[in-house]
N, C-alpha and C. Protein backbone atom coordinates (compact mmCIF):
# COMPACT_ATOMS: atom_id res chain seq x y z
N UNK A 1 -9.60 -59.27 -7.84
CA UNK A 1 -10.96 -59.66 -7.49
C UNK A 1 -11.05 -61.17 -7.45
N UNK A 2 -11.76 -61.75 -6.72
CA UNK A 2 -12.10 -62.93 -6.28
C UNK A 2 -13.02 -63.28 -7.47
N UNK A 3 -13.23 -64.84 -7.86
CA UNK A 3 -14.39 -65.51 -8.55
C UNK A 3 -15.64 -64.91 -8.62
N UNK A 4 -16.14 -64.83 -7.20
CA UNK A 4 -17.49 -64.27 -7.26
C UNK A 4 -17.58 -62.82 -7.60
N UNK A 5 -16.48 -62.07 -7.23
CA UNK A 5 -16.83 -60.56 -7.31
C UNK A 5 -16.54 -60.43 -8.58
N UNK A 6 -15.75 -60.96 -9.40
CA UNK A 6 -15.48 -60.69 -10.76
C UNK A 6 -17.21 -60.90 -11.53
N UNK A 7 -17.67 -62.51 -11.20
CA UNK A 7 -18.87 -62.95 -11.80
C UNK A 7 -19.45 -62.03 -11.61
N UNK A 8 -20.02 -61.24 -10.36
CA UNK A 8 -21.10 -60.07 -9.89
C UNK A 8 -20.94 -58.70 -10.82
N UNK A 9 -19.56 -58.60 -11.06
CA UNK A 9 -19.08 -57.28 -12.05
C UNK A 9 -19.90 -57.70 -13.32
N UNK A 10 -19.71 -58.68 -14.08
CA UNK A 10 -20.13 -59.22 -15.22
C UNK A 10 -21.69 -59.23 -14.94
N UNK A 11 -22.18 -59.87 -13.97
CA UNK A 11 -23.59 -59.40 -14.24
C UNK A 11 -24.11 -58.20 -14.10
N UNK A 12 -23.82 -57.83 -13.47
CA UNK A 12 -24.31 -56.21 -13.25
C UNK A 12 -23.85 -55.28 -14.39
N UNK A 13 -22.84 -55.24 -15.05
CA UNK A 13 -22.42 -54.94 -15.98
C UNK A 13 -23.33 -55.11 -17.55
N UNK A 14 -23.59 -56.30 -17.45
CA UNK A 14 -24.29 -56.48 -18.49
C UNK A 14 -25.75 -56.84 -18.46
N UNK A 15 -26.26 -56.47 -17.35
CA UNK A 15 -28.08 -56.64 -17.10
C UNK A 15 -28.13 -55.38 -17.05
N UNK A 16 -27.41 -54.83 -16.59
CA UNK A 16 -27.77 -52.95 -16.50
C UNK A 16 -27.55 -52.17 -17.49
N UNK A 17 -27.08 -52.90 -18.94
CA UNK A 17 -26.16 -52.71 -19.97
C UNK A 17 -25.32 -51.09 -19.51
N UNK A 18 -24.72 -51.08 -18.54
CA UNK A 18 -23.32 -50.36 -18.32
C UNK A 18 -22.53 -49.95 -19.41
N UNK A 19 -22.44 -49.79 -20.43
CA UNK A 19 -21.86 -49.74 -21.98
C UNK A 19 -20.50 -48.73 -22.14
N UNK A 20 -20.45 -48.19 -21.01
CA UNK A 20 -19.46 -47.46 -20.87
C UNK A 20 -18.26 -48.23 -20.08
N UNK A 21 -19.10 -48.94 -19.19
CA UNK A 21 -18.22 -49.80 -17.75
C UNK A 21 -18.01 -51.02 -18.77
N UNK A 22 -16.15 -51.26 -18.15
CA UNK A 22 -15.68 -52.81 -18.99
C UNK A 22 -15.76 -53.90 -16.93
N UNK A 23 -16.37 -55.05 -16.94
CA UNK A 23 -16.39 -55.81 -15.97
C UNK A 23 -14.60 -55.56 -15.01
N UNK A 24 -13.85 -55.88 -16.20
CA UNK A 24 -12.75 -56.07 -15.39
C UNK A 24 -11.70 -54.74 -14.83
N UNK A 25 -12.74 -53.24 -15.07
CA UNK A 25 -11.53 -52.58 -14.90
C UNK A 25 -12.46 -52.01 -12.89
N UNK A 26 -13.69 -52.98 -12.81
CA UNK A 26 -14.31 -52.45 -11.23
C UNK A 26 -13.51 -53.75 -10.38
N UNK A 27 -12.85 -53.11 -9.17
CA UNK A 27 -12.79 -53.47 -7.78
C UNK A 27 -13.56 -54.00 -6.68
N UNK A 28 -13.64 -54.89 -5.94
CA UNK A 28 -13.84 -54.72 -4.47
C UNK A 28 -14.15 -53.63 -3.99
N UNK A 29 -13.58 -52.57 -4.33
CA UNK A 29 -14.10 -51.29 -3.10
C UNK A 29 -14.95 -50.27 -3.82
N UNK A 30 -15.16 -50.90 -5.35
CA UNK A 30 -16.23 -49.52 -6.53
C UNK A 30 -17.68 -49.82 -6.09
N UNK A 31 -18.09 -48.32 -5.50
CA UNK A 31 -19.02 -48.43 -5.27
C UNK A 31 -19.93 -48.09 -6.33
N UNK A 32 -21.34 -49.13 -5.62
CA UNK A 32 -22.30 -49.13 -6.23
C UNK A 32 -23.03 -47.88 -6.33
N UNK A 33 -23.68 -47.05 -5.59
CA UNK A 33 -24.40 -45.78 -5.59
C UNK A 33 -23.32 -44.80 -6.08
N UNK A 34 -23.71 -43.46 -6.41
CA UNK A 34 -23.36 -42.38 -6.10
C UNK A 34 -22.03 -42.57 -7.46
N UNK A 35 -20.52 -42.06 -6.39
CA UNK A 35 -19.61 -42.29 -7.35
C UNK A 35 -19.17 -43.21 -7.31
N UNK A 36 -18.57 -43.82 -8.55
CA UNK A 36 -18.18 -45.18 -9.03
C UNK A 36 -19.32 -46.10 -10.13
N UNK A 37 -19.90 -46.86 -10.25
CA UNK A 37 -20.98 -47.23 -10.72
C UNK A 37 -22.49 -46.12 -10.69
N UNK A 38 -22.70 -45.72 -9.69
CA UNK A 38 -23.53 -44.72 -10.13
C UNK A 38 -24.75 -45.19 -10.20
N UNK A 39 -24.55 -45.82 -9.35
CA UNK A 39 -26.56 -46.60 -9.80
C UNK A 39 -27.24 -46.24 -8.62
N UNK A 40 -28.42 -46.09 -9.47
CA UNK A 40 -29.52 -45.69 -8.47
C UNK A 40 -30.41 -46.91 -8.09
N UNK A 41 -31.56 -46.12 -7.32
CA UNK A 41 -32.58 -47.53 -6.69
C UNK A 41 -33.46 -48.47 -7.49
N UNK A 42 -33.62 -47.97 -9.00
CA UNK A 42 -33.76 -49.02 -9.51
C UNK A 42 -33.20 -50.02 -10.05
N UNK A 43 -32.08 -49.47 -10.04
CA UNK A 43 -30.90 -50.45 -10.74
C UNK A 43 -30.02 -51.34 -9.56
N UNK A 44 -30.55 -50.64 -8.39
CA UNK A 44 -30.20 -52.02 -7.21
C UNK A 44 -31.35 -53.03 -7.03
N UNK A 45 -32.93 -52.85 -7.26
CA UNK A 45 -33.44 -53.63 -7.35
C UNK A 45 -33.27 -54.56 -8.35
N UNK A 46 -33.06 -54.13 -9.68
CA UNK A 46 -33.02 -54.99 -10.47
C UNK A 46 -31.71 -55.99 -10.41
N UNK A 47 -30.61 -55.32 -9.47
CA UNK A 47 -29.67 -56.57 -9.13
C UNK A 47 -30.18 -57.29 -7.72
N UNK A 48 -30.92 -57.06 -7.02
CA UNK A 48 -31.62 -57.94 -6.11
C UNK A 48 -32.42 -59.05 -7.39
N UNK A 49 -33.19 -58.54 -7.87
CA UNK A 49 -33.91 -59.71 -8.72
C UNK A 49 -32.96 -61.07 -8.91
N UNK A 50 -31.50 -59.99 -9.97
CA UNK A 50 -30.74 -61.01 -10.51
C UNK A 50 -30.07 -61.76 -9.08
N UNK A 51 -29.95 -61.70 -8.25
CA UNK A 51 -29.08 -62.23 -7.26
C UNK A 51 -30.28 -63.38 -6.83
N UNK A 52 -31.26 -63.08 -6.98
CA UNK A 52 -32.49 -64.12 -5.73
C UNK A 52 -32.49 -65.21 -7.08
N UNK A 53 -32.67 -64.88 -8.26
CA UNK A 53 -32.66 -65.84 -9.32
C UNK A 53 -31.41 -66.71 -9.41
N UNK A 54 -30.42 -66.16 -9.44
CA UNK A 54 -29.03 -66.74 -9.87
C UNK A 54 -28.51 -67.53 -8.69
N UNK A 55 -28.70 -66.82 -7.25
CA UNK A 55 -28.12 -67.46 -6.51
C UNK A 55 -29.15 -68.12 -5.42
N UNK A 56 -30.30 -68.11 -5.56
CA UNK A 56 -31.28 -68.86 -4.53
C UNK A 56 -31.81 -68.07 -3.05
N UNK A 57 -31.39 -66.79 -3.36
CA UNK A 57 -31.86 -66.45 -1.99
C UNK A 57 -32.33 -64.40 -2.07
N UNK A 58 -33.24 -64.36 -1.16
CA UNK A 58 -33.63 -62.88 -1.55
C UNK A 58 -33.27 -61.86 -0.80
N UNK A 59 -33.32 -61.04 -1.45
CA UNK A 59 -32.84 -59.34 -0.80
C UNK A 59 -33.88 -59.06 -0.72
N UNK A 60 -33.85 -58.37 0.29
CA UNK A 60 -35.46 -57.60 0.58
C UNK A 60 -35.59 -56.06 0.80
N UNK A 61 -36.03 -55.73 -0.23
CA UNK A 61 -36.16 -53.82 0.36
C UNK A 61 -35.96 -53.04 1.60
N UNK A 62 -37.07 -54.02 2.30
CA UNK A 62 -36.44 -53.46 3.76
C UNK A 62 -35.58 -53.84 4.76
N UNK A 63 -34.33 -54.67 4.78
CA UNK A 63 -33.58 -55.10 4.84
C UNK A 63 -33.02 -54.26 5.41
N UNK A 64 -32.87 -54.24 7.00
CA UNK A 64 -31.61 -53.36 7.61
C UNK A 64 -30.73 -52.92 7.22
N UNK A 65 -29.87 -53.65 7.05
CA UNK A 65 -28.36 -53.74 6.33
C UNK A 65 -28.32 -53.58 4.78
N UNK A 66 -29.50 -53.06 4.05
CA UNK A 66 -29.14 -52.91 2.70
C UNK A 66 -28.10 -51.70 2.31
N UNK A 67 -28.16 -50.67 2.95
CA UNK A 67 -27.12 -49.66 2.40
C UNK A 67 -25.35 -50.14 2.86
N UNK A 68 -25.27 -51.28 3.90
CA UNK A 68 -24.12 -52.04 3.84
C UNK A 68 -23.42 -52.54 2.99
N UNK A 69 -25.00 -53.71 2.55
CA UNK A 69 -24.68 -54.61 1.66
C UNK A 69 -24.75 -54.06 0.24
N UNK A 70 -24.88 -52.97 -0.16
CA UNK A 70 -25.38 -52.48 -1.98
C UNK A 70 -23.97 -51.64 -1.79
N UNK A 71 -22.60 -51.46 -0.93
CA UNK A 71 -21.93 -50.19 -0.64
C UNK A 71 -21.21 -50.57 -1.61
N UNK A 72 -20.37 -51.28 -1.44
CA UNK A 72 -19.62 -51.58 -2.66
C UNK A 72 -19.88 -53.06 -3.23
N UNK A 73 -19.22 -53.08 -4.36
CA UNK A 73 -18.72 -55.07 -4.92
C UNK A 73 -18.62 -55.74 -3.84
N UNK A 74 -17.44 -55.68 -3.48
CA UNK A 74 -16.83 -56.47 -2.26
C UNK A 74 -18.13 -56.58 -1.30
N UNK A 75 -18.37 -55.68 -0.65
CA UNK A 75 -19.48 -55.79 0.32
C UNK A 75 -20.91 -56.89 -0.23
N UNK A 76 -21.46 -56.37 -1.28
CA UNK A 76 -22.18 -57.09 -2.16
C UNK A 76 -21.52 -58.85 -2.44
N UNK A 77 -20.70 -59.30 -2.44
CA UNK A 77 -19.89 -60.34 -3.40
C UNK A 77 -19.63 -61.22 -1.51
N UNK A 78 -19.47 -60.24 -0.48
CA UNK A 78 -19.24 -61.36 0.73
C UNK A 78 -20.39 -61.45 0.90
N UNK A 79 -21.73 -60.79 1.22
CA UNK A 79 -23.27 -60.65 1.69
C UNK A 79 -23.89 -62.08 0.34
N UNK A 80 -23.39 -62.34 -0.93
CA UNK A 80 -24.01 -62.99 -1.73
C UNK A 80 -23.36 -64.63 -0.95
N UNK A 81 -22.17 -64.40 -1.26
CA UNK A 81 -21.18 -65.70 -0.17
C UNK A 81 -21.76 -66.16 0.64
N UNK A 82 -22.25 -65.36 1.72
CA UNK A 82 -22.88 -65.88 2.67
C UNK A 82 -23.72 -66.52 3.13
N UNK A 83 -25.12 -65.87 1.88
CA UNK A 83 -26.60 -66.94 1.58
C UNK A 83 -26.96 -67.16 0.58
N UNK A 84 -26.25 -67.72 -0.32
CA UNK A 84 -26.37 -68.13 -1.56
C UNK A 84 -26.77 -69.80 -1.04
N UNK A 85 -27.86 -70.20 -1.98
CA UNK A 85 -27.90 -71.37 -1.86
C UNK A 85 -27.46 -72.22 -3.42
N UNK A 86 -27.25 -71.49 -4.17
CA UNK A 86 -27.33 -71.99 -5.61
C UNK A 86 -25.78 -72.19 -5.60
C-alpha cells in the first residue's frame, strides 16, 4: 500500500473503531461495502465527513461516481489524491 492508502486504512479503522480490523493487514483492492470491511451507509458517510475535514474537500451524497469511489481503498485513496487540497 501506498502512503495515502495505508493513512486512509488507519483512519477508517480507527474512527469506525473496526476492533476486529488491524490497519495493516487491508489492501488496495478490500472493499469497503459488503465483503471485506463491511460497512454500510452510515459508516461511508461518516468517512466522507473525515475526508472533507482532513483533506479539504467534499464528498457529496449525490455524487455520481460514489459507488466507484467508496468500492474499494485503492479506489477511495486515488479519488482522495486527486482533490485533496490539504
Amino acid at each position: 500500500m501506498n502512503a495515502l492508502e495505508q493513512e486512509l486504512a488507519t483512519l477508517i479503522v480507527s474512527e469506525l473503531n473496526l476492533e476486529d480490523t488491524q490497519p495493516e493487514t487491508l489492501s488496495p483492492d478490500t472493499a469497503l461495502y459488503g465483503e471485506g470491511l463491511g460497512l454500510d451507509s452510515i459508516d461511508i458517510l461518516e468517512i466522507a465527513l473525515l475526508i472533507s475535514k482532513k483533506y479539504g474537500f467534499q464528498l457529496r451524497s449525490d455524487h455520481p461516481d460514489n459507488q466507484k469511489i467508496f468500492a474499494t481503498l485503492g479506489a477511495l485513496a486515488t479519488y482522495v489524491a486527486a482533490h485533496r487540497t490539504k
